[in-house]
Protein backbone atom coordinates (compact mmCIF):
# COMPACT_ATOMS: atom_id res chain seq x y z
CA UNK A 1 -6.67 -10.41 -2.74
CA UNK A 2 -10.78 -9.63 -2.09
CA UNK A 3 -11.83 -6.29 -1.64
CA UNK A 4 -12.49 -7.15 2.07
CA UNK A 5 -8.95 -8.43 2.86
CA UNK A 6 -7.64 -5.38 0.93
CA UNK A 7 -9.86 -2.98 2.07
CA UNK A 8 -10.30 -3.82 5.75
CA UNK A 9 -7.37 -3.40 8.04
CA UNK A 10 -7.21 -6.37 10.69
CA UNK A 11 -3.96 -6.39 12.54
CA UNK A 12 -2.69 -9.64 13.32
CA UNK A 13 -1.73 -10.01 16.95
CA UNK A 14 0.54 -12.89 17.89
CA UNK A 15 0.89 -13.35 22.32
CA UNK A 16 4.46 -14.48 21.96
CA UNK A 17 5.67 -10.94 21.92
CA UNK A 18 4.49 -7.12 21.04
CA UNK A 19 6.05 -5.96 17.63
CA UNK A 20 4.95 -2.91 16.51
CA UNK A 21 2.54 -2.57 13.57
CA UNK A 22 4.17 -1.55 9.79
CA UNK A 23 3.16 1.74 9.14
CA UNK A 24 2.36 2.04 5.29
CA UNK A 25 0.86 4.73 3.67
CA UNK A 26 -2.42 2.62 1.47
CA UNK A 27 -4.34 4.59 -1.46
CA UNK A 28 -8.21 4.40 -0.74
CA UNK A 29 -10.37 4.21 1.74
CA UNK A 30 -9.16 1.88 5.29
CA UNK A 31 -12.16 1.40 8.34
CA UNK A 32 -10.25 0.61 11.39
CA UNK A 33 -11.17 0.73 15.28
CA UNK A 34 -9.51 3.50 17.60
CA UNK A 35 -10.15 2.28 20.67
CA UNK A 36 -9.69 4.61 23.37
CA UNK A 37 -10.17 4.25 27.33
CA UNK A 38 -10.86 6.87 29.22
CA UNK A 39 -10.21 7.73 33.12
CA UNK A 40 -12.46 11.23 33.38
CA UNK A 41 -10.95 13.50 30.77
CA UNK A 42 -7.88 11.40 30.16
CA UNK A 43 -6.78 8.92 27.57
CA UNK A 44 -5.85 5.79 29.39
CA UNK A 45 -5.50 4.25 26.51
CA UNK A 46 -5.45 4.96 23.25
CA UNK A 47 -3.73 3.81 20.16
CA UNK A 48 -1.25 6.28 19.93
CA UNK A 49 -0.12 5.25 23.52
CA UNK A 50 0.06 1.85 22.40
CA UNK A 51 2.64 2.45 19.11
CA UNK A 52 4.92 4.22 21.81
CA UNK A 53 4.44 1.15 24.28
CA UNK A 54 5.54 -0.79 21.11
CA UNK A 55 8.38 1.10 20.02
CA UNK A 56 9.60 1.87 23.71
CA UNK A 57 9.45 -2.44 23.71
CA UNK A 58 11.50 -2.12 20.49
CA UNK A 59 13.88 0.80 21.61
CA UNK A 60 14.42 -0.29 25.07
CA UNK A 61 14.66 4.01 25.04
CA UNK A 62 11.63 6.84 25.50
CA UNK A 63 13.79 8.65 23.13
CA UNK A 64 14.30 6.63 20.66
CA UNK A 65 10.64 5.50 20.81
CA UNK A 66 9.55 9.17 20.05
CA UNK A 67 11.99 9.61 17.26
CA UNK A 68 10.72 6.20 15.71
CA UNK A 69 7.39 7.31 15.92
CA UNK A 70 8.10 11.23 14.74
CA UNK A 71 7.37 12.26 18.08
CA UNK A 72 8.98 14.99 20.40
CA UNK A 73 10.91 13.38 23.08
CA UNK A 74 8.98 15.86 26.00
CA UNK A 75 5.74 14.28 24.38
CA UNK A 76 6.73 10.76 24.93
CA UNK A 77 7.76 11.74 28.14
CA UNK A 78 4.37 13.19 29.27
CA UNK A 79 2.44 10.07 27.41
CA UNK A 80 4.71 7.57 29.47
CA UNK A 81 4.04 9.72 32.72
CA UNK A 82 -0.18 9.93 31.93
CA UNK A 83 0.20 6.15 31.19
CA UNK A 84 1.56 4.84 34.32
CA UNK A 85 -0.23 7.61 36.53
CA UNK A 86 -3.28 5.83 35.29
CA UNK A 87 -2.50 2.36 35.52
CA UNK A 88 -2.55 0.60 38.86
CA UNK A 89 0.52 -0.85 38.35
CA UNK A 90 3.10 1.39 35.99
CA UNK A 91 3.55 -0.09 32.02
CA UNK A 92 6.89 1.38 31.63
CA UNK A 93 10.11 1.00 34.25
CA UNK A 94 12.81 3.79 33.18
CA UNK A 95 16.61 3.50 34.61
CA UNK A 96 18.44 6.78 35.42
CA UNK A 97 21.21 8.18 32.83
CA UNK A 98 24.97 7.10 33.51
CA UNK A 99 27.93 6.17 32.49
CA UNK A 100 26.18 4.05 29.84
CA UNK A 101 22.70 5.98 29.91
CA UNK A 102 19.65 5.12 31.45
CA UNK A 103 17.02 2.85 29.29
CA UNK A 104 13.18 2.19 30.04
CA UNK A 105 11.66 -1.15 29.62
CA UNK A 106 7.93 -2.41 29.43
CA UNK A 107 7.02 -4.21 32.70
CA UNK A 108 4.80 -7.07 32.62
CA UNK A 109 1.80 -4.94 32.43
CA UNK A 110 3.12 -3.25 29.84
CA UNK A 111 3.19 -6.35 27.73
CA UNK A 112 -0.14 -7.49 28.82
CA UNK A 113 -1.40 -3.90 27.83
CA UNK A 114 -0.10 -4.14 23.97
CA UNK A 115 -1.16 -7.40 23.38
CA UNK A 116 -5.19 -7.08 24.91
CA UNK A 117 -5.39 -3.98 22.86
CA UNK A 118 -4.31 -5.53 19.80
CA UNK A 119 -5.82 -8.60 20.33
CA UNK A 120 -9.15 -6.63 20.73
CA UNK A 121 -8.35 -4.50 17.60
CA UNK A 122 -8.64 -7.81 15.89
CA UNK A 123 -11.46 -9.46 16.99
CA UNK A 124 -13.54 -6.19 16.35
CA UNK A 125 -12.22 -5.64 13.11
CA UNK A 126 -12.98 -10.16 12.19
CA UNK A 127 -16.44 -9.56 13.93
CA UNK A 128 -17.43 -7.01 11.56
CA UNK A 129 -15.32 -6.78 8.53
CA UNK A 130 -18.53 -7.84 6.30
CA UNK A 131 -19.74 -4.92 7.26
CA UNK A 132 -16.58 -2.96 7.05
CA UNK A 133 -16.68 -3.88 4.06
CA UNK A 134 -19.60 -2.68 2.65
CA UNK A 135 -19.05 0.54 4.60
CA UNK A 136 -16.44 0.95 2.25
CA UNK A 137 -17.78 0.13 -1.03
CA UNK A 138 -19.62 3.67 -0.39
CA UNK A 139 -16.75 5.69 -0.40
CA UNK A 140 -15.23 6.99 -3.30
């Protein structure tokens, strides 16, 4: 393995379907991109709304998205909400509780959302992982 394929993370992002990235814990230095988009003061998207897109797509459940991702169910809940309230068209579809409990899905847009933002994530971090790179080799 080089130092730039070591040192540079570049998530692969395949358009068949959205799994969610491995989390691993790496010793040194990592550049990535955070790539947020903003509506006035609010986080449209961000990459923390994208691992719960990607767990909720795993889960088929807010709440077991949030406990996947170590996050408080009431937190998912108001990510979810902020997400679709700033879509035009909503990125999750949740199903009332009942006799065998409610469930949310991603909707098509959803979908679309995780794997653009990915996809982007990857072409930034190709297009400039020289640089990243050598970024890098000046931190201890």
């Amino acid at each position: 393995m080089t130092a730039r394929s070591s040192a540079v993370a570049s998530p692969s992002v395949d358009d068949s379907h959205a799994a969610p990235r491995p989390r691993s814990r790496r010793r040194g230095p990592i550049a990535r991109f955070r790539l947020r988009v903003t509506t006035g003061d609010t986080i449209a998207i961000g990459p923390g709304k994208i691992d719960l897109l990607e767990a909720i797509a795993e889960t088929q459940s807010i709440t077991a998205a949030a406990k996947s991702i170590g996050m408080s169910y009431r937190r998912a809940w108001m990510l979810v909400d902020q997400i679709n309230a700033t879509l035009r068209q909503p990125a999750v579809a949740s199903a009332k509780g009942g006799e065998h409990g409610g469930g949310s899905r991603l909707t098509a847009v959803g979908e679309d959302l995780i794997v653009r933002y990915r996809r982007i994530e990857a072409c930034a971090a190709e297009a400039c992982a020289d640089d990243m790179a050598a970024l890098l080799e000046l931190v201890k």
